[in-house]
N, C-alpha and C. Protein backbone atom coordinates (compact mmCIF):
# COMPACT_ATOMS: atom_id res chain seq x y z
N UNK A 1 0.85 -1.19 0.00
CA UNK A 1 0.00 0.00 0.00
C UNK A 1 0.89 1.24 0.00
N UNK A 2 0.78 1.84 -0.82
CA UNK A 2 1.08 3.40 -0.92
C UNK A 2 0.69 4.39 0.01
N UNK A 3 1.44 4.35 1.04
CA UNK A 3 1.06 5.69 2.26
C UNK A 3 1.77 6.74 2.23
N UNK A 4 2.39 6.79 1.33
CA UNK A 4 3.01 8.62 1.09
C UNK A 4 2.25 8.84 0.01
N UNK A 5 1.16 8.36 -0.70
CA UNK A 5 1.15 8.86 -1.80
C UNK A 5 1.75 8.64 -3.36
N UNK A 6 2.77 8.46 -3.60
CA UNK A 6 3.88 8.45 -4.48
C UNK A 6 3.46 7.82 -5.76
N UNK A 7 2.74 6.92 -5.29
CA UNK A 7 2.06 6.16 -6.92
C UNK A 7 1.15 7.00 -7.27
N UNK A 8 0.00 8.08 -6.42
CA UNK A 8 -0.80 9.04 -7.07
C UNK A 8 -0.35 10.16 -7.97
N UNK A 9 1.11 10.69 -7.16
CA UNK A 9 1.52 12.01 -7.95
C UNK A 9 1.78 11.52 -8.90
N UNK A 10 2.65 10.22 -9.50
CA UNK A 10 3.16 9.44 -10.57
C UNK A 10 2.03 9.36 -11.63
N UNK A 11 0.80 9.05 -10.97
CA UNK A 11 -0.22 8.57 -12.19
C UNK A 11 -0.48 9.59 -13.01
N UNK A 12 -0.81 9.41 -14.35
CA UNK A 12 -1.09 10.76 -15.96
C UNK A 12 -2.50 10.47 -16.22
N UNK A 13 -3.55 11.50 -15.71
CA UNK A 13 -4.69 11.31 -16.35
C UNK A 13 -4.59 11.68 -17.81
N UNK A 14 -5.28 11.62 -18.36
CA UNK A 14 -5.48 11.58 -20.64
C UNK A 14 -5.54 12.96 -19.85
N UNK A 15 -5.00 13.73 -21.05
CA UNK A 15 -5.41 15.36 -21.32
C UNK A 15 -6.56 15.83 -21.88
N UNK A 16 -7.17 14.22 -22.69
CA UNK A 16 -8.47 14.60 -23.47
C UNK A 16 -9.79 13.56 -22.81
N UNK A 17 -10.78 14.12 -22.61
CA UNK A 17 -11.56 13.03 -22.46
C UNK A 17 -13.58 13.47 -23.07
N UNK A 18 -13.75 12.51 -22.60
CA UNK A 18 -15.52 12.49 -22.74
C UNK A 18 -16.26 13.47 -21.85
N UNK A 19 -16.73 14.50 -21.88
CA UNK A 19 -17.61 14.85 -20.99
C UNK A 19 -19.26 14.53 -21.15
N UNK A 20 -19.73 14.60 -19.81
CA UNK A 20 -20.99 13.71 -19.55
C UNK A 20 -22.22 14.57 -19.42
N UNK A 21 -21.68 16.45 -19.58
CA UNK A 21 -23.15 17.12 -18.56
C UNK A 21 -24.19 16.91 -19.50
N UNK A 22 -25.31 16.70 -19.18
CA UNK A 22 -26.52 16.92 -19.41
C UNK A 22 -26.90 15.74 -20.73
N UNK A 23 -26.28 14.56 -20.17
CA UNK A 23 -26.39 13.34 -21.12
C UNK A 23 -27.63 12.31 -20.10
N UNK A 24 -28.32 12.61 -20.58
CA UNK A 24 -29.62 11.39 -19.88
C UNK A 24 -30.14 10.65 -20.74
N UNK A 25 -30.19 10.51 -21.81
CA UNK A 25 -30.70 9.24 -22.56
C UNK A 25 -29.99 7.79 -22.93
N UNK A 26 -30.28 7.08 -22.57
CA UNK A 26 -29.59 5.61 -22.15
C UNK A 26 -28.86 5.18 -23.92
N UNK A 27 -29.80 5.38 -25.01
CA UNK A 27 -29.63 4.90 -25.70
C UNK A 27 -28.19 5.97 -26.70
N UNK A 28 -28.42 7.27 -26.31
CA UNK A 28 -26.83 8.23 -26.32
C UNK A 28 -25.66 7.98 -25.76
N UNK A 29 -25.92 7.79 -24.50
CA UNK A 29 -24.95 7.34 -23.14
C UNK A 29 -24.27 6.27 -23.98
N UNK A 30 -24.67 4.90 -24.04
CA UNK A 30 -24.47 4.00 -25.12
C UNK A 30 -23.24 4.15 -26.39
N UNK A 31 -23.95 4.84 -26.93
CA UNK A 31 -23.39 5.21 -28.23
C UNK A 31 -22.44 6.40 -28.03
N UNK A 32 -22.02 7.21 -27.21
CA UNK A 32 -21.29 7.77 -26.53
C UNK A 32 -20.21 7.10 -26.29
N UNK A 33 -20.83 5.95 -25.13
CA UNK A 33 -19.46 5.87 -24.42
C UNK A 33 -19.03 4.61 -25.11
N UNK A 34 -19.61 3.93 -25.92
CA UNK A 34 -19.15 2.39 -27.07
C UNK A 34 -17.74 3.51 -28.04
N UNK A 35 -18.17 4.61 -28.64
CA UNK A 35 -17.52 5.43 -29.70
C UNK A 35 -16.51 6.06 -28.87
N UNK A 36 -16.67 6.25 -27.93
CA UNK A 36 -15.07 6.85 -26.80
C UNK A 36 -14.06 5.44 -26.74
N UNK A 37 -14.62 4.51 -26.06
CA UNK A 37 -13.92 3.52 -25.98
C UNK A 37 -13.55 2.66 -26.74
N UNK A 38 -14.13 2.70 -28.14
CA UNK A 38 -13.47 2.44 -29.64
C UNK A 38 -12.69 2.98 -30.15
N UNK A 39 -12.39 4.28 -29.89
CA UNK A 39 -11.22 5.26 -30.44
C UNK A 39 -10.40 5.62 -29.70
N UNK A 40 -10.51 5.25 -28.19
CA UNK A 40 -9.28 4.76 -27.37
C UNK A 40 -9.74 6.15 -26.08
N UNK A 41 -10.80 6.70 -26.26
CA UNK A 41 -11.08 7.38 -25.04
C UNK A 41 -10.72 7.06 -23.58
N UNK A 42 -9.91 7.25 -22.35
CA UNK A 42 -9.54 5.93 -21.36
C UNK A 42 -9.88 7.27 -20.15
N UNK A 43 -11.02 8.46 -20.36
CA UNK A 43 -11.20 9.26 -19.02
C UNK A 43 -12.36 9.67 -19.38
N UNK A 44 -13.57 9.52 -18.79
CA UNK A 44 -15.12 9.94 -18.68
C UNK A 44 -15.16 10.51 -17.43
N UNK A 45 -15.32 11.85 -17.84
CA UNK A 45 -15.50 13.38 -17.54
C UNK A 45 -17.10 12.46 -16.51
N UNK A 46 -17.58 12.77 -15.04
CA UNK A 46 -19.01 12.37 -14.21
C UNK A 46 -18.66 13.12 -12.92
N UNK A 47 -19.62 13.87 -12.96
CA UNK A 47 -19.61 14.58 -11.34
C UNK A 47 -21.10 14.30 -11.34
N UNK A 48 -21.09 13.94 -9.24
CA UNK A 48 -22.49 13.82 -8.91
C UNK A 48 -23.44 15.29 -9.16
N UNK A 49 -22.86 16.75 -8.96
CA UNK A 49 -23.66 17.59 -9.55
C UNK A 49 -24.54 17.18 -11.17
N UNK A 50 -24.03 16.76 -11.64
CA UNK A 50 -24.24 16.82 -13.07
C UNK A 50 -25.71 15.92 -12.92
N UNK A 51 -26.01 15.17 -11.82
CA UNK A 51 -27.35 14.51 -11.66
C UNK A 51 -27.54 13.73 -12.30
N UNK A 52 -26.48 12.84 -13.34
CA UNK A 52 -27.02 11.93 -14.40
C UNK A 52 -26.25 10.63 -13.62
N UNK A 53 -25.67 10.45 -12.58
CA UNK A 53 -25.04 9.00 -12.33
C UNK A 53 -26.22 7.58 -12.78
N UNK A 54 -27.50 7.83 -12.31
CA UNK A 54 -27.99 6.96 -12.49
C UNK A 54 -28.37 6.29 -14.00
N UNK A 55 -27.92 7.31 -15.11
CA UNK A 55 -28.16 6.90 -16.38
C UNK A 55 -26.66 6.48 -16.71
N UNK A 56 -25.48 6.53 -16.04
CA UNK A 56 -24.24 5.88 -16.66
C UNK A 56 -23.83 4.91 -15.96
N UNK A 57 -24.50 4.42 -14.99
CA UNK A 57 -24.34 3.67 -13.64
C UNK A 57 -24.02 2.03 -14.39
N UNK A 58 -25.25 2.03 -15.39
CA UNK A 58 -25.97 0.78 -16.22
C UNK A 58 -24.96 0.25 -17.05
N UNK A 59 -23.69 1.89 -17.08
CA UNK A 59 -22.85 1.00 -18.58
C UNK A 59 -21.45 1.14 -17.80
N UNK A 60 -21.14 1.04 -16.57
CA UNK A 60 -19.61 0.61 -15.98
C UNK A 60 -19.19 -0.39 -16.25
N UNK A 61 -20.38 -1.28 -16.24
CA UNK A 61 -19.10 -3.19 -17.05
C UNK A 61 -18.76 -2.85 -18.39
N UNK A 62 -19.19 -1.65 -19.06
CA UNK A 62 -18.97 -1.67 -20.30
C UNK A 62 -17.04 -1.13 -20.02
N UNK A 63 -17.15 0.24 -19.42
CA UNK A 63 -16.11 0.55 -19.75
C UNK A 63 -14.81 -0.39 -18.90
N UNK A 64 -15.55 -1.09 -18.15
CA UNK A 64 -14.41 -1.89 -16.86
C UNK A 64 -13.78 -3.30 -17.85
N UNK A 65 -14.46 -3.53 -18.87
CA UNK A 65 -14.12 -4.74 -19.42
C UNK A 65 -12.73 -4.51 -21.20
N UNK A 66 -12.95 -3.00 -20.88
CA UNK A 66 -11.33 -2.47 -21.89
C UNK A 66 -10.10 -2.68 -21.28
């Protein structure tokens, strides 16, 4: 286990990614996040403000299985 930290400062989030605000339709979300993760998208932009967790909730095995 990492207790200073040291593997966090080390880690590189993508500079580019997917953002999620105001995406609520299941069948977009979908086709969204299939076309991110086909072209090598590897950071989806989700804050709980944004109020949509429960419509991207459905497709985490999608992106957990790249």
């Amino acid at each position: 286990m990492d207790e200073k930290g040291r593997d966090y400062v080390r880690s590189r989030m993508p500079l580019i990614g997917v953002g999620t605000y105001q995406i609520r339709n299941k069948d977009v979300i979908r086709d969204v996040l299939d076309e991110a993760l086909r072209t090598g998208y590897r950071m989806i932009d989700t804050a709980q403000c944004y109020n949509n967790e429960k419509y991207w909730r459905c497709f985490t095995d999608i992106a957990t299985q790249i």
